[in-house]
C-alpha atoms as a PDB file:
ATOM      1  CA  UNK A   1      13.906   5.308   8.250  1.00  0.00           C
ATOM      2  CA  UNK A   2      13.795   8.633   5.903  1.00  0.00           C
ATOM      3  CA  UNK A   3      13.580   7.877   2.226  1.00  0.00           C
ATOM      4  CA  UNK A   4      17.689   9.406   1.695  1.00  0.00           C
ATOM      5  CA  UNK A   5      18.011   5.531   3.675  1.00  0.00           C
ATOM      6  CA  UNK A   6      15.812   3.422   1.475  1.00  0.00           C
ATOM      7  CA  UNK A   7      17.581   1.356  -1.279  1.00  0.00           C
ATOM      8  CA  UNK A   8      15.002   0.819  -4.298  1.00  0.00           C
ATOM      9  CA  UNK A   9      15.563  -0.927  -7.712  1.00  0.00           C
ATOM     10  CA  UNK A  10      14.749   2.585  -9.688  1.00  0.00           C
ATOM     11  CA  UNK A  11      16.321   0.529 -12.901  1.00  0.00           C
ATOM     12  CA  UNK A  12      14.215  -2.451 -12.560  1.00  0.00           C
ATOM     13  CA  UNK A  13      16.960  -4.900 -13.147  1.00  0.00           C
ATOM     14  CA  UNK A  14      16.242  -7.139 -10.081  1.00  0.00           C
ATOM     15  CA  UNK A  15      18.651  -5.468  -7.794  1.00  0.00           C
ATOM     16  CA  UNK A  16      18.204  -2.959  -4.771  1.00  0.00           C
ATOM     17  CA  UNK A  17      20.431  -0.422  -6.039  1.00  0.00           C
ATOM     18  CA  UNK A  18      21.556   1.410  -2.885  1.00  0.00           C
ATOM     19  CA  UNK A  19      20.873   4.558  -4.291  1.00  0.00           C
ATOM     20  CA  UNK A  20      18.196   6.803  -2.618  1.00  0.00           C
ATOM     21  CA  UNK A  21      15.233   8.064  -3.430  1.00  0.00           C
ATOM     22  CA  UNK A  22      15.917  11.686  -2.816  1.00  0.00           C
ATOM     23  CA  UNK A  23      14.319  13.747  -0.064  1.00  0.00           C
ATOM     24  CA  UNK A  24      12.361  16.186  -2.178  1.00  0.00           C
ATOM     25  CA  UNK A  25       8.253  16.703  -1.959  1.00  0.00           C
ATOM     26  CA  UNK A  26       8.173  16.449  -5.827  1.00  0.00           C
ATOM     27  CA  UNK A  27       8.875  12.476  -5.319  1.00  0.00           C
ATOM     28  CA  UNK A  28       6.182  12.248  -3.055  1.00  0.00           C
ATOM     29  CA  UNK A  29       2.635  13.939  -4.983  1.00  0.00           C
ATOM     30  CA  UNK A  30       0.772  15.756  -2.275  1.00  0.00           C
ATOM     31  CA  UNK A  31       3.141  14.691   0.646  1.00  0.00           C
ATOM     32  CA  UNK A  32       2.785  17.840   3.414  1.00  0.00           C
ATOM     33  CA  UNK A  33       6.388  18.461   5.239  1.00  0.00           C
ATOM     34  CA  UNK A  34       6.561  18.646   9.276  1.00  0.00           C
ATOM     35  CA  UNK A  35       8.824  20.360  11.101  1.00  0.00           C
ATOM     36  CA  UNK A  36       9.045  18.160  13.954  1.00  0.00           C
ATOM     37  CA  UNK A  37       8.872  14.119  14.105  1.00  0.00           C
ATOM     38  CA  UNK A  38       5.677  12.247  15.111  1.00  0.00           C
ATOM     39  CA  UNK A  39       6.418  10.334  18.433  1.00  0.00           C
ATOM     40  CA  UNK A  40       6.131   6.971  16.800  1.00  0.00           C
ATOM     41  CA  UNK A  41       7.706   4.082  18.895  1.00  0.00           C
ATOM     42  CA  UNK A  42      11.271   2.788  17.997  1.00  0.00           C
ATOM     43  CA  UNK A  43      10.490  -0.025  15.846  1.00  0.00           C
ATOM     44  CA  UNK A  44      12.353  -2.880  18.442  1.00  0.00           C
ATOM     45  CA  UNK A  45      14.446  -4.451  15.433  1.00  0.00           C
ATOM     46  CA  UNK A  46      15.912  -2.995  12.550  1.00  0.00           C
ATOM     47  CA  UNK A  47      16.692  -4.892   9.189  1.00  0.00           C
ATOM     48  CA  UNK A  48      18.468  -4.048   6.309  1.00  0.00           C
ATOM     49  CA  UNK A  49      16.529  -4.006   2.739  1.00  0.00           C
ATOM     50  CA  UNK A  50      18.178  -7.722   2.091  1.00  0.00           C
ATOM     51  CA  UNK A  51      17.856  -9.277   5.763  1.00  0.00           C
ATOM     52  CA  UNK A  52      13.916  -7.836   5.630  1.00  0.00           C
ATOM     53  CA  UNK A  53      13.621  -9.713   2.089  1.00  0.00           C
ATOM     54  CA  UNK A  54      14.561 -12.782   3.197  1.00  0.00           C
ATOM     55  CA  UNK A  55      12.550 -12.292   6.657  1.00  0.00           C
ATOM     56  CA  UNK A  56       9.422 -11.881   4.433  1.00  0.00           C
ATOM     57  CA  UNK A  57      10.010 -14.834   2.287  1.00  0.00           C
ATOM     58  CA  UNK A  58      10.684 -17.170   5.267  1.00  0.00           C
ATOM     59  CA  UNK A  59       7.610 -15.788   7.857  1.00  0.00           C
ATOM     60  CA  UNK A  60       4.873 -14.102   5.692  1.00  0.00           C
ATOM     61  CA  UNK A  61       1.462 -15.739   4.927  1.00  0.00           C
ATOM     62  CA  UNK A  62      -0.603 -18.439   6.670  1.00  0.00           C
ATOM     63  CA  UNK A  63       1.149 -19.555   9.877  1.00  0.00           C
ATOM     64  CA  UNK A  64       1.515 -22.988   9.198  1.00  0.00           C
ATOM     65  CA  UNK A  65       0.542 -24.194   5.449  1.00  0.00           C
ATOM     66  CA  UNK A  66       1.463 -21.757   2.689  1.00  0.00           C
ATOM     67  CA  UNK A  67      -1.826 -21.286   0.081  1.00  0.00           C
ATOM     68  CA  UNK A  68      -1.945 -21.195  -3.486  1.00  0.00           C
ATOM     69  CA  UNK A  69      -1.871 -16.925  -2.961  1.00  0.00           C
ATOM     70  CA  UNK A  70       0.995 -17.341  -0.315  1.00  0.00           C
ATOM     71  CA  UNK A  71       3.319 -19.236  -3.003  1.00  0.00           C
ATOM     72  CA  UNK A  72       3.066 -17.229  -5.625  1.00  0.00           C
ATOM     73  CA  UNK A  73       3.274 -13.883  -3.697  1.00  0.00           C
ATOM     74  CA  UNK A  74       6.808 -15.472  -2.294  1.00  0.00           C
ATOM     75  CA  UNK A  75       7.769 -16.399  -5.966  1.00  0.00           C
ATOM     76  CA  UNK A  76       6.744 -13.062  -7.089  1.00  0.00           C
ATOM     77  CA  UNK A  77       9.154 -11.130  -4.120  1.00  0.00           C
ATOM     78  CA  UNK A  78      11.941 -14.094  -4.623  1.00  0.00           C
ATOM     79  CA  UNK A  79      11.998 -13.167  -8.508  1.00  0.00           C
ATOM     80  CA  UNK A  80      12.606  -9.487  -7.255  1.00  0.00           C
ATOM     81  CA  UNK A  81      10.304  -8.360  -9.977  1.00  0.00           C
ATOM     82  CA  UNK A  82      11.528  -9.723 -13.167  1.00  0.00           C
END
């Protein structure tokens, strides 16, 4: 995904904005350009900002018990910042 796709909350109200970032090396300090892409793999599933929030919330941390860290790292990302 190139950063013209990523949605980011660049008011900090709580909301993914949709807008992008912009794909200029001034938003990115020190960032050196390629010409061609790196042969990474094709990630094999694809979510969008909102599905991949809710993915996180529901499968990050410890497998099967949530810790003290766990919960309050999912409260932190379920209060989208504020």
């Amino acid at each position: 995904m190139g950063p013209s796709k990523k949605a980011s909350d660049s008011d900090r109200d709580g909301s993914l904005n949709r807008k992008g970032i912009g794909v200029v090396c001034s938003n990115y300090g020190g960032m050196a350009t390629q010409s061609t892409k790196f042969p990474y793999p094709t990630p094999s599933k694809i979510l969008s900002a909102d599905k991949a929030v809710n993915y996180v919330q529901s499968y990050a941390g410890a497998s099967l018990v949530r810790d003290n860290v766990d919960k309050r790292l999912v409260a932190e990302l379920a209060s989208w910042g504020k």
